[in-house]
C-alpha atoms as a PDB file:
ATOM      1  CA  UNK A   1      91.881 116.381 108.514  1.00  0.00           C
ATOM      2  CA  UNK A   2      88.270 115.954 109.657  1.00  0.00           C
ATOM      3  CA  UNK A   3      86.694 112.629 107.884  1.00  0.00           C
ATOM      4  CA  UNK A   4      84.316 110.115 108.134  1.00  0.00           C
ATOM      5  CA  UNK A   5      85.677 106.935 108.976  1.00  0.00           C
ATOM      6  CA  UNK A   6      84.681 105.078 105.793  1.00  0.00           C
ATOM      7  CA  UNK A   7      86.729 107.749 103.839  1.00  0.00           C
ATOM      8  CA  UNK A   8      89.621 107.744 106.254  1.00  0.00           C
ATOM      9  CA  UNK A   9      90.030 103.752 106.087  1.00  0.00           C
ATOM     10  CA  UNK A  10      89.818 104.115 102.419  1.00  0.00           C
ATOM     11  CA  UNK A  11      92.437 106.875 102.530  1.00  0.00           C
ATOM     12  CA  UNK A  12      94.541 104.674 104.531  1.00  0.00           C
ATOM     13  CA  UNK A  13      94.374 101.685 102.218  1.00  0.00           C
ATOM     14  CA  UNK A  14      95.019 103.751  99.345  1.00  0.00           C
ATOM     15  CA  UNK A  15      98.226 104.674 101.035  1.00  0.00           C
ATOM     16  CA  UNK A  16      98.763 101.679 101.904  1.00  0.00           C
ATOM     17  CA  UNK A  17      98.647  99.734  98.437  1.00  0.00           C
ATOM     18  CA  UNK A  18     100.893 102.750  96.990  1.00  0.00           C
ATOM     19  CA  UNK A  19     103.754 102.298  99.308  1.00  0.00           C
ATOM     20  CA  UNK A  20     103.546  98.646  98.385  1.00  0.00           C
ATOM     21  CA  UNK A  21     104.103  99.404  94.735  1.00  0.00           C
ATOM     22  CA  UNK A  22     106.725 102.164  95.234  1.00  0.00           C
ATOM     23  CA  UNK A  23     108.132  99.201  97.213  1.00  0.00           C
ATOM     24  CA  UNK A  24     107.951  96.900  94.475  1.00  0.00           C
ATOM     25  CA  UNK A  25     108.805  99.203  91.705  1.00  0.00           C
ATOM     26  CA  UNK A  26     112.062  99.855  93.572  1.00  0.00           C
ATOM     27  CA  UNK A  27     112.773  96.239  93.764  1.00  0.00           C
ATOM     28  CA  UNK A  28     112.056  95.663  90.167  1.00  0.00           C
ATOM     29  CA  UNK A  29     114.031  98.763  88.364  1.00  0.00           C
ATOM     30  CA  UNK A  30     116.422  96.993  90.577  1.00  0.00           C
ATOM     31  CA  UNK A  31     117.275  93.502  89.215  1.00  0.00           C
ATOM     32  CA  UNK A  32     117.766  91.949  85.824  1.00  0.00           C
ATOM     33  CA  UNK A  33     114.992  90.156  84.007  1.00  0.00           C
ATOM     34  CA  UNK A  34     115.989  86.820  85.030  1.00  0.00           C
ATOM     35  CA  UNK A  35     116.138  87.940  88.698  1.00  0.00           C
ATOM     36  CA  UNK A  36     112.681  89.595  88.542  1.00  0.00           C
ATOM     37  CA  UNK A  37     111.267  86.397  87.702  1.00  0.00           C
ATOM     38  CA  UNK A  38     112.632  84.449  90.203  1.00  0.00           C
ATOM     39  CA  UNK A  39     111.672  87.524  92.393  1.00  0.00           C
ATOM     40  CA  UNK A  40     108.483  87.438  91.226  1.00  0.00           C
ATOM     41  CA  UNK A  41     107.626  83.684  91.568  1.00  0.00           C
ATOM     42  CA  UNK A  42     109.121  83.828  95.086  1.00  0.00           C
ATOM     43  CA  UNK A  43     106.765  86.645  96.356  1.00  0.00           C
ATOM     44  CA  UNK A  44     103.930  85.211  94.337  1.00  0.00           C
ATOM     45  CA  UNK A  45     104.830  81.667  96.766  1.00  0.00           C
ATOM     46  CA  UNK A  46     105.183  83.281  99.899  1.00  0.00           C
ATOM     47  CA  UNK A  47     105.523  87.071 100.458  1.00  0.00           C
ATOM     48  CA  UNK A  48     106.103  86.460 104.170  1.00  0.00           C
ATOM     49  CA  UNK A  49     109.365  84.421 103.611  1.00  0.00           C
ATOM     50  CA  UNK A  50     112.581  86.179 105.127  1.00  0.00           C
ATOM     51  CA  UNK A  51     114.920  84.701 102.696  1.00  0.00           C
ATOM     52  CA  UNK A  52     113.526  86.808  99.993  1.00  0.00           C
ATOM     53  CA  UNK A  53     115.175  90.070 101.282  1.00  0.00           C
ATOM     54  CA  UNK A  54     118.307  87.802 101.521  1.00  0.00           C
ATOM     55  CA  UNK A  55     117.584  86.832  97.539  1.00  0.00           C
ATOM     56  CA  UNK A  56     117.714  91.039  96.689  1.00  0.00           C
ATOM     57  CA  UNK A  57     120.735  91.702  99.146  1.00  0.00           C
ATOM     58  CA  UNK A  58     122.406  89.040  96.676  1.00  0.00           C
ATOM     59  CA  UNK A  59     121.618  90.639  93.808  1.00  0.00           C
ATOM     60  CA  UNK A  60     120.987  94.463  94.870  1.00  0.00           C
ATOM     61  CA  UNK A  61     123.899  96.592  96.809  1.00  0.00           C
ATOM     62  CA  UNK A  62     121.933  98.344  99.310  1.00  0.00           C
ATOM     63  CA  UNK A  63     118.444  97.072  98.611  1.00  0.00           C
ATOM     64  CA  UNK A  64     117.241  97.689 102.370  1.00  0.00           C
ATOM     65  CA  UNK A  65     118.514 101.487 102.061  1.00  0.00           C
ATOM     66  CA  UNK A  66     116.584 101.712  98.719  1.00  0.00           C
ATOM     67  CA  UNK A  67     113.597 100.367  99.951  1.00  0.00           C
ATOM     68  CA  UNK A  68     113.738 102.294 102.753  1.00  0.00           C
ATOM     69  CA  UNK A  69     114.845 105.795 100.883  1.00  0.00           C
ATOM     70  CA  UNK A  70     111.536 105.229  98.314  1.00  0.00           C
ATOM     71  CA  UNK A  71     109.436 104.740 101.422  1.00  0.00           C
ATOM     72  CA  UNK A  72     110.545 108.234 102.898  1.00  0.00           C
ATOM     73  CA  UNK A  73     109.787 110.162  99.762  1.00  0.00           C
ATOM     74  CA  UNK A  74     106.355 108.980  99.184  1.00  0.00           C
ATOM     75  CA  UNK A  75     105.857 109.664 102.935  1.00  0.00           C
ATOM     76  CA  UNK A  76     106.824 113.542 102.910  1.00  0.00           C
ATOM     77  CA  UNK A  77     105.028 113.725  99.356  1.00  0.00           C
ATOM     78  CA  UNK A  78     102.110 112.183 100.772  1.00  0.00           C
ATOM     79  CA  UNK A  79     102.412 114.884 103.656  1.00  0.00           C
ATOM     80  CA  UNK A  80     103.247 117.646 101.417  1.00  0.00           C
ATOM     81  CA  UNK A  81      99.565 116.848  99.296  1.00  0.00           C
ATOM     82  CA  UNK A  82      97.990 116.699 102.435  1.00  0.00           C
ATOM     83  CA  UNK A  83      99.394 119.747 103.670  1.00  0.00           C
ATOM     84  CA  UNK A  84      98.615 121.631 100.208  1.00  0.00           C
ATOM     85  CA  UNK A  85      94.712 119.245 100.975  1.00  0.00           C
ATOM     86  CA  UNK A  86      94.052 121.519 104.015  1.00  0.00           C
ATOM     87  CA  UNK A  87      94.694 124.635 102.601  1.00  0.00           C
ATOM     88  CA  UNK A  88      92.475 124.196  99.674  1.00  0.00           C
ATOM     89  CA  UNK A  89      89.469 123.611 102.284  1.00  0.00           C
END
């Protein structure tokens, strides 16, 4: 796809800020309210800290495959709309 590079970077952050809450949403539809909080006030603290993937593997069997699966079906939607983009050009 041909576009200007203010659209592009836009297109990227958009992207960008959706994988991060099909990341999230994952993570939350995953734990119980009392875990989401502490989830929450974690991330909210430091969203670079490594222990807070330890924190889900605690509490979520499989959480890295999970994450990882949600990640790979927004990718290959997001290719399949931009596949179905092109063709509408």
């Amino acid at each position: 796809m041909d576009l200007p590079e203010k659209e592009r970077h836009h297109l990227v952050s958009l992207a960008d800020s959706i994988l991060h809450h099909v990341i999230l949403d994952e993570i939350l539809s995953n734990l119980s309210e009392i875990d989401k909080k502490a989830f929450l006030y974690r991330f909210k603290e430091n969203p670079e800290d490594e222990k807070i993937i330890e924190f889900l593997a605690e509490r979520i069997d499989g959480i890295e495959d999970k994450i990882k699966q949600a990640a790979d079906d927004l990718i290959k939607e997001m290719h399949k709309d931009l596949k179905g983009a092109k063709k509408v050009k």
